[in-house]
Protein backbone atom coordinates (compact mmCIF):
# COMPACT_ATOMS: atom_id res chain seq x y z
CA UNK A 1 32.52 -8.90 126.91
CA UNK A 2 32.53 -6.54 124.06
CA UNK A 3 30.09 -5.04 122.01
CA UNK A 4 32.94 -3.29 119.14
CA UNK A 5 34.42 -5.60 116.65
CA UNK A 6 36.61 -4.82 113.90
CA UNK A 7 36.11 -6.49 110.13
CA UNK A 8 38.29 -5.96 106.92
CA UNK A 9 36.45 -6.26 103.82
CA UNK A 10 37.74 -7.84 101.94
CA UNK A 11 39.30 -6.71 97.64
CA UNK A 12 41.04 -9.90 96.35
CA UNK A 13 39.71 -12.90 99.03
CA UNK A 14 40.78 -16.81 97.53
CA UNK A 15 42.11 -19.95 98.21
CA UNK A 16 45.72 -19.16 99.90
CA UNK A 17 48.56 -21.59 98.86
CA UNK A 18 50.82 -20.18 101.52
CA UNK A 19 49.02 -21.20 104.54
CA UNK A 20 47.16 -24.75 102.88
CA UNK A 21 49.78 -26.87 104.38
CA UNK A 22 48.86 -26.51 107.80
CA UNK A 23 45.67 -25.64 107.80
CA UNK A 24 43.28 -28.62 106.92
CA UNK A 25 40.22 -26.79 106.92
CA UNK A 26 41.03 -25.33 103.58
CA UNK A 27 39.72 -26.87 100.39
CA UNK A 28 40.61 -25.36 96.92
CA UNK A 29 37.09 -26.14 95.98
CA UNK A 30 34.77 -24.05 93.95
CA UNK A 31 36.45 -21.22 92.04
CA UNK A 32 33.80 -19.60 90.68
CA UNK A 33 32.99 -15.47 91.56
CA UNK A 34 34.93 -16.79 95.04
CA UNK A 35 35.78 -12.99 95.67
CA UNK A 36 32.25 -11.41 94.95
CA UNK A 37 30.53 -14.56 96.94
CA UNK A 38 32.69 -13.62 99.73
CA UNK A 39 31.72 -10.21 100.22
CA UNK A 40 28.15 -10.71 99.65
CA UNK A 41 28.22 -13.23 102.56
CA UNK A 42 30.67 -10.41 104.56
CA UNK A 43 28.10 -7.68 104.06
CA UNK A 44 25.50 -10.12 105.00
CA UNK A 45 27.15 -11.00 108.44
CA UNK A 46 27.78 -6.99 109.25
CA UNK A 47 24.38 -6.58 109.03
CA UNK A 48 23.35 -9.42 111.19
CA UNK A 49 25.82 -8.22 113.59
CA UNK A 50 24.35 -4.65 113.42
CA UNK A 51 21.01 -6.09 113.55
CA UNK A 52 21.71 -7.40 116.99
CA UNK A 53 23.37 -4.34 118.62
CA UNK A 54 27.32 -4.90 117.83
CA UNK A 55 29.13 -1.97 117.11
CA UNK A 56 31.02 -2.88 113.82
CA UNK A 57 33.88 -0.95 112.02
CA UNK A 58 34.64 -1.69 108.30
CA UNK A 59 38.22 -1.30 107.36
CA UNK A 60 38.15 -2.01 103.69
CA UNK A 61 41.23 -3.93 102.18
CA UNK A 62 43.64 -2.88 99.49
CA UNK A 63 44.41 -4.40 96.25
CA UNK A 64 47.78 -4.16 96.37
CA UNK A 65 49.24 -5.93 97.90
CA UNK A 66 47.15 -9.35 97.36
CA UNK A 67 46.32 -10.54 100.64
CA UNK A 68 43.86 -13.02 99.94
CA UNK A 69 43.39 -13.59 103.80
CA UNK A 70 42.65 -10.31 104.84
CA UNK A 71 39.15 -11.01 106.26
CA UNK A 72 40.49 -12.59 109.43
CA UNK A 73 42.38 -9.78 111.09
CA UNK A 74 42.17 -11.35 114.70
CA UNK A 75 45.27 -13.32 113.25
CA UNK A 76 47.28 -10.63 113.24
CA UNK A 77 46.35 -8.06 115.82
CA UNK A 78 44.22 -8.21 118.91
CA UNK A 79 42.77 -5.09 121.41
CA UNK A 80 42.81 -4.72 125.16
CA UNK A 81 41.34 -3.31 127.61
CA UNK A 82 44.48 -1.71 128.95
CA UNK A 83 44.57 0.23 126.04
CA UNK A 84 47.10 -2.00 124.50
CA UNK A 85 47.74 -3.44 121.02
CA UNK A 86 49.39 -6.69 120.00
CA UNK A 87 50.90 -7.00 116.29
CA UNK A 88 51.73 -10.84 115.50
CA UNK A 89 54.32 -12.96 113.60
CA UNK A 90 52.39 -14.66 110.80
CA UNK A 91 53.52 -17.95 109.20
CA UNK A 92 52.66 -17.14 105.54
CA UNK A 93 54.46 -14.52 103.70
CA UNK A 94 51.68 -13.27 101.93
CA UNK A 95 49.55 -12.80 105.28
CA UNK A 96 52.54 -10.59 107.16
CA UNK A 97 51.41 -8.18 104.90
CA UNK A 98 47.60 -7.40 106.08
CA UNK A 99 49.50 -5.38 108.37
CA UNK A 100 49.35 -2.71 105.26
CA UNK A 101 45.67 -1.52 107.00
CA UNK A 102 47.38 -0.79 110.49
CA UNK A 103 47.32 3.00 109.66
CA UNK A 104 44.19 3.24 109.06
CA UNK A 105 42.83 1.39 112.07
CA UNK A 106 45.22 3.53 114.31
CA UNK A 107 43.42 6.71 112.54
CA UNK A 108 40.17 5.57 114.26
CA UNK A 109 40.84 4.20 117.45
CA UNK A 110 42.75 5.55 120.36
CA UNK A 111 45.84 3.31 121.44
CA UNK A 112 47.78 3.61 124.19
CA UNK A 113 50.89 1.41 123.17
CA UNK A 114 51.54 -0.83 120.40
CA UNK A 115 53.20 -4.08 120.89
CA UNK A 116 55.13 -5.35 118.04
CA UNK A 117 55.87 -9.11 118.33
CA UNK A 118 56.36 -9.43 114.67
CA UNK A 119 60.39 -9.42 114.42
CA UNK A 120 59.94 -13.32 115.50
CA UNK A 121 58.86 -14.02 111.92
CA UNK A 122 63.09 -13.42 111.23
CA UNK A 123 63.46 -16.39 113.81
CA UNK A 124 60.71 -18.46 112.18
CA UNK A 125 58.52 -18.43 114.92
CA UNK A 126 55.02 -17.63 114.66
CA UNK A 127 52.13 -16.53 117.14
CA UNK A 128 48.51 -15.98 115.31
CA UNK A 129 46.45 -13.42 117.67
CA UNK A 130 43.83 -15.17 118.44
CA UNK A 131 43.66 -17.71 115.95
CA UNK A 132 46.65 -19.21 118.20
CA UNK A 133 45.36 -17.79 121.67
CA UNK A 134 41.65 -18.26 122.80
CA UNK A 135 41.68 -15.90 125.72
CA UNK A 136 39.72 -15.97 128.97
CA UNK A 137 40.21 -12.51 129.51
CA UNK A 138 38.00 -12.25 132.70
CA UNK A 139 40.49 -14.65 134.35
CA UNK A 140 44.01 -13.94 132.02
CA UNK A 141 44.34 -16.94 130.80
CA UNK A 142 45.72 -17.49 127.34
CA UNK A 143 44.65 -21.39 125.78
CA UNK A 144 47.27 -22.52 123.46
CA UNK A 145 47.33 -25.65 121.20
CA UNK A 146 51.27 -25.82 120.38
CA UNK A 147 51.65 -25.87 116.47
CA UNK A 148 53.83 -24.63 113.51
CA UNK A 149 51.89 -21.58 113.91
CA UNK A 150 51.53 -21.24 117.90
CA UNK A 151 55.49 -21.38 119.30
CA UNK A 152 55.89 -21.49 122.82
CA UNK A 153 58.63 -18.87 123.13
CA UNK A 154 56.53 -16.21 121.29
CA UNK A 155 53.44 -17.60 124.16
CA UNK A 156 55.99 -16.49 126.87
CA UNK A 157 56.87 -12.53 125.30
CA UNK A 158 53.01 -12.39 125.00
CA UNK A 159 52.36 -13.09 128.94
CA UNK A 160 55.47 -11.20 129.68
CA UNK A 161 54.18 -7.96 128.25
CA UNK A 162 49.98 -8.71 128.71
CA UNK A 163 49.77 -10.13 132.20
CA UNK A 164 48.27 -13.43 130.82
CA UNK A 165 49.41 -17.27 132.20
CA UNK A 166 49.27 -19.52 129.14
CA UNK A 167 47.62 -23.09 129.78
CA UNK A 168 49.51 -24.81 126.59
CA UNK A 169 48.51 -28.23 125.17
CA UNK A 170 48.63 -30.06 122.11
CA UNK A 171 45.40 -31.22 119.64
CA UNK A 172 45.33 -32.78 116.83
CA UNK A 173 42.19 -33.63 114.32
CA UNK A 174 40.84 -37.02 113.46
CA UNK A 175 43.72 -37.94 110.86
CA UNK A 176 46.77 -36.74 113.45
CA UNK A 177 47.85 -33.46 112.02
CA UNK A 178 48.45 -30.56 114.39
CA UNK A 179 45.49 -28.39 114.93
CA UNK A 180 46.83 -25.21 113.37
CA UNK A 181 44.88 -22.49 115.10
CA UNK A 182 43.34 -22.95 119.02
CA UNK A 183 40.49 -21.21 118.08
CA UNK A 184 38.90 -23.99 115.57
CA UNK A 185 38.56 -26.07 118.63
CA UNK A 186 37.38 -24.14 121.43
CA UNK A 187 35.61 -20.57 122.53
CA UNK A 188 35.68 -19.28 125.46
CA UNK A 189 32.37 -17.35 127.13
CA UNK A 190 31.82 -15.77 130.37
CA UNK A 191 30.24 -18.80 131.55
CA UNK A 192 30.85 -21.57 129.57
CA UNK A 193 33.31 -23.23 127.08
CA UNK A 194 33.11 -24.84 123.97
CA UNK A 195 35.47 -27.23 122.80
CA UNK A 196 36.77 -30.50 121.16
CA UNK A 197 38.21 -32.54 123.72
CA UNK A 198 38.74 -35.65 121.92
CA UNK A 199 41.63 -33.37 119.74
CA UNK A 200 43.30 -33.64 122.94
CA UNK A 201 44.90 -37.35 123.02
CA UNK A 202 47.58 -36.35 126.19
CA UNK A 203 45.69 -37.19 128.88
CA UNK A 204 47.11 -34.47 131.53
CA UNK A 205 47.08 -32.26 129.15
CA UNK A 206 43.38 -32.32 128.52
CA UNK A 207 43.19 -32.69 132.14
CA UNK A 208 44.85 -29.41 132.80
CA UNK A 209 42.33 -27.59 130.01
CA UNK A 210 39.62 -29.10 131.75
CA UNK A 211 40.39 -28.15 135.20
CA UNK A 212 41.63 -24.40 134.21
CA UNK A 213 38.46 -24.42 132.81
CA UNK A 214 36.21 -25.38 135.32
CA UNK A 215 38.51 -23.74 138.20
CA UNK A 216 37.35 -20.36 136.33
CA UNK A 217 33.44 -21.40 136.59
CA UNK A 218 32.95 -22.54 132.87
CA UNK A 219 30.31 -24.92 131.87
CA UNK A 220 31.93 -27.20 129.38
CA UNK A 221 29.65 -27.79 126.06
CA UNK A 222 31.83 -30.55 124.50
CA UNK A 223 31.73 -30.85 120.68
CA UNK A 224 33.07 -33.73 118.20
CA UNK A 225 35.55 -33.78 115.81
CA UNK A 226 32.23 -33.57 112.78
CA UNK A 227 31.38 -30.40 114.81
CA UNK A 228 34.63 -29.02 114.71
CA UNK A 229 35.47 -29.61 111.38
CA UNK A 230 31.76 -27.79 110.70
CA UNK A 231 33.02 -24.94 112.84
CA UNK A 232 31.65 -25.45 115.79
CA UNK A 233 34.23 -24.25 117.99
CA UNK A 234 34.85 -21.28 116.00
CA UNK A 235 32.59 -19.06 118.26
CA UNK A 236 32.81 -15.14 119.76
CA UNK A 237 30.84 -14.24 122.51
CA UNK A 238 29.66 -10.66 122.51
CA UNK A 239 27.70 -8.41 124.05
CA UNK A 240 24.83 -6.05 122.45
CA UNK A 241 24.90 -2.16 122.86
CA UNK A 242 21.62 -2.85 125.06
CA UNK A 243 23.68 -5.33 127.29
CA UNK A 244 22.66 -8.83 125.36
CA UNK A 245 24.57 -11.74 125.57
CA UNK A 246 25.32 -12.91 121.85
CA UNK A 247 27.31 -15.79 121.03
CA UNK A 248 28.44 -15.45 117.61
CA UNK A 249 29.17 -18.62 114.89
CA UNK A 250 28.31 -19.50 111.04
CA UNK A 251 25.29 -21.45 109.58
CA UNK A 252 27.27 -24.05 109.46
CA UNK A 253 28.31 -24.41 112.90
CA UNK A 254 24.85 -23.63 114.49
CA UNK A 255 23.65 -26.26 112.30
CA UNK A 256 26.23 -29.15 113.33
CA UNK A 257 25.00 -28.10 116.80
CA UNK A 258 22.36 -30.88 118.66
CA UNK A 259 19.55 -29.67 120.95
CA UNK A 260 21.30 -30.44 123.88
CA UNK A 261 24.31 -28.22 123.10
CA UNK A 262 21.92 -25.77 122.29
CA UNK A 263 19.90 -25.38 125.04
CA UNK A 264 22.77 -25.35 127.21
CA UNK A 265 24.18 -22.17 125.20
CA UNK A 266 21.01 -20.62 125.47
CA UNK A 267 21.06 -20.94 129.39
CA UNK A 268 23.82 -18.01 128.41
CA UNK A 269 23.65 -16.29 125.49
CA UNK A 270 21.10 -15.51 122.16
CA UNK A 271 22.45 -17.68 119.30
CA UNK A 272 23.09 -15.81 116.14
CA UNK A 273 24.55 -17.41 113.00
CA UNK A 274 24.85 -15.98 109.18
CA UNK A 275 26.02 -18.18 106.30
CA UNK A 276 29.67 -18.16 105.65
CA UNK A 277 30.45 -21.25 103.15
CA UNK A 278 32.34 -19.49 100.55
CA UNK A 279 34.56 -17.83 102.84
CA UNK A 280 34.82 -21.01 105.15
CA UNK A 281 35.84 -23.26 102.20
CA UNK A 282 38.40 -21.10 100.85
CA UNK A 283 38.95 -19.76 103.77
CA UNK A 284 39.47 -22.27 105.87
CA UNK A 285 38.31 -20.07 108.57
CA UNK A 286 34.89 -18.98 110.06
CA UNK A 287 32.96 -15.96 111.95
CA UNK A 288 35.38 -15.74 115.11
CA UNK A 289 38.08 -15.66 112.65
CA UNK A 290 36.62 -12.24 110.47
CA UNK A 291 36.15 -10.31 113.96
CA UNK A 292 39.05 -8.63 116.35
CA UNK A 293 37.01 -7.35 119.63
CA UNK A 294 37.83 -3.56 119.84
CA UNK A 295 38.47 -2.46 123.50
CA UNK A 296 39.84 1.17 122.71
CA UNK A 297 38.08 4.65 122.69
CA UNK A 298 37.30 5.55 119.05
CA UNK A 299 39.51 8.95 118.33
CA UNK A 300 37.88 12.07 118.69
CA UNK A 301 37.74 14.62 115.49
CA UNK A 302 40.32 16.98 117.39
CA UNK A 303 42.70 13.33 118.14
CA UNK A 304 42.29 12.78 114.45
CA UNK A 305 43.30 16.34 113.01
């Protein structure tokens, strides 16, 4: 577990045409101060997080160019503990270029090689951090629902080059459309899993998830398509500079939650929420999506000079 994330606050945040199409959980709804709503209810959720012991670093976003999805970085790059970095191939034009604030994270944190999978977005094939991957990283496994925005070959580079064995499936939400991102439908703890099993319709395909799961000592905390579709599965667990277990979601998903689902989280971690419905809506994402856990040393003033 971690207890360093990584959040870009956002300049220009709205309703993104390019990536509506695939991702259902996106409604062009109210339009209203949608940028100034959004960063009162990011400031709100850095404090919560600080509240509660997580080490948090701020990149703030640029105007130019307009990247309306720049508060959910862990689509486009994602730490390890190796010292490694992953860059991704992003579907939507507009979202290749949150990239822009790369410089500035590599100014603060200490990186011992950079992999760059993006040149697959010239072979239209796309790989979302970990939007697409929900990683057991314990165990180096790398969950994978297979959509327009999760390709197979890009899966295979990734475990080339990280160490990671991919359990791929395919999920789809109530209406049959392809579950865009993995990480709407299940989280991965220490201990336990979350996750939407009735997205699954292949049988030995959700037999597979279910076994890799349990074969790696996970309690699975099954939630319904309602749930998912309130964010429930859109869940980091991390850990508090005192050594707290934190498992991180919206309002909206803690509230979708029933007692029993709640008490079994609580066998394992302290439940902390903040309201996110502005950003959600627009969004179409939620509080797993606005963090990227940070496993490098921060630079030193002599590294930074």
């Amino acid at each position: 577990m971690i207890s360093h994330i990584l959040m870009v606050r956002p300049v220009n945040f709205g309703f993104n045409e390019q990536t509506a199409g695939s991702n259902a959980f996106q409604k062009n709804g109210e339009q209203t101060n949608v940028q100034q709503k959004a960063v009162l209810e990011f400031d709100a959720f850095v404090e919560i997080l600080r509240a509660n012991g997580v080490d948090v670093t701020v990149v703030n976003d640029t105007a130019e160019p307009h990247t309306p999805d720049s508060i959910f970085p862990n689509n486009w790059i994602s730490f390890h503990e190796d010292g490694s970095v992953f860059l991704y191939p992003m579907q939507a034009e507009n979202r290749r270029l949150e990239r822009k604030v790369f410089n500035t994270i590599k100014e603060v944190f200490d990186a011992k090689q950079v992999y760059d999978l993006s040149y697959f977005e010239q072979q239209n094939q796309f790989l979302e951090g970990t939007g697409s991957l929900v990683l057991d990283r314990k165990n180096k496994l790398a969950y994978a629902c297979i959509s327009p925005r999760t390709n197979l070959e890009v899966i295979a580079e990734f475990c080339k080059l990280s160490g990671y064995k991919t359990v791929p499936f395919h999920a789809t939400d109530e209406n049959g459309k392809a579950i865009y991102h993995t990480n709407v439908l299940m989280a991965i703890g220490d201990r336990f899993a979350v996750i939407c099993l009735d997205s699954i319709s292949d049988y030995a395909e959700k037999t597979l998830v279910k076994e890799a799961l349990q074969k790696s000592g996970k309690e699975i905390v099954a939630i319904s398509f309602a749930q998912m579709n309130a964010f429930a599965g859109n869940m980091l667990q991390l850990e508090s500079k005192s050594g707290e277990s934190l498992l991180v979601m919206s309002e909206t998903a803690f509230l979708s939650l029933k007692e029993a689902q709640i008490k079994a989280l609580e066998k394992y971690c302290k439940l902390v929420h903040s309201p996110l419905n502005t950003i959600e809506t627009n969004g179409g994402g939620s509080a797993r999506c606005m963090m990227a856990e940070v496993f490098l040393p921060v630079k030193t003033a002599s590294q930074k000079a």
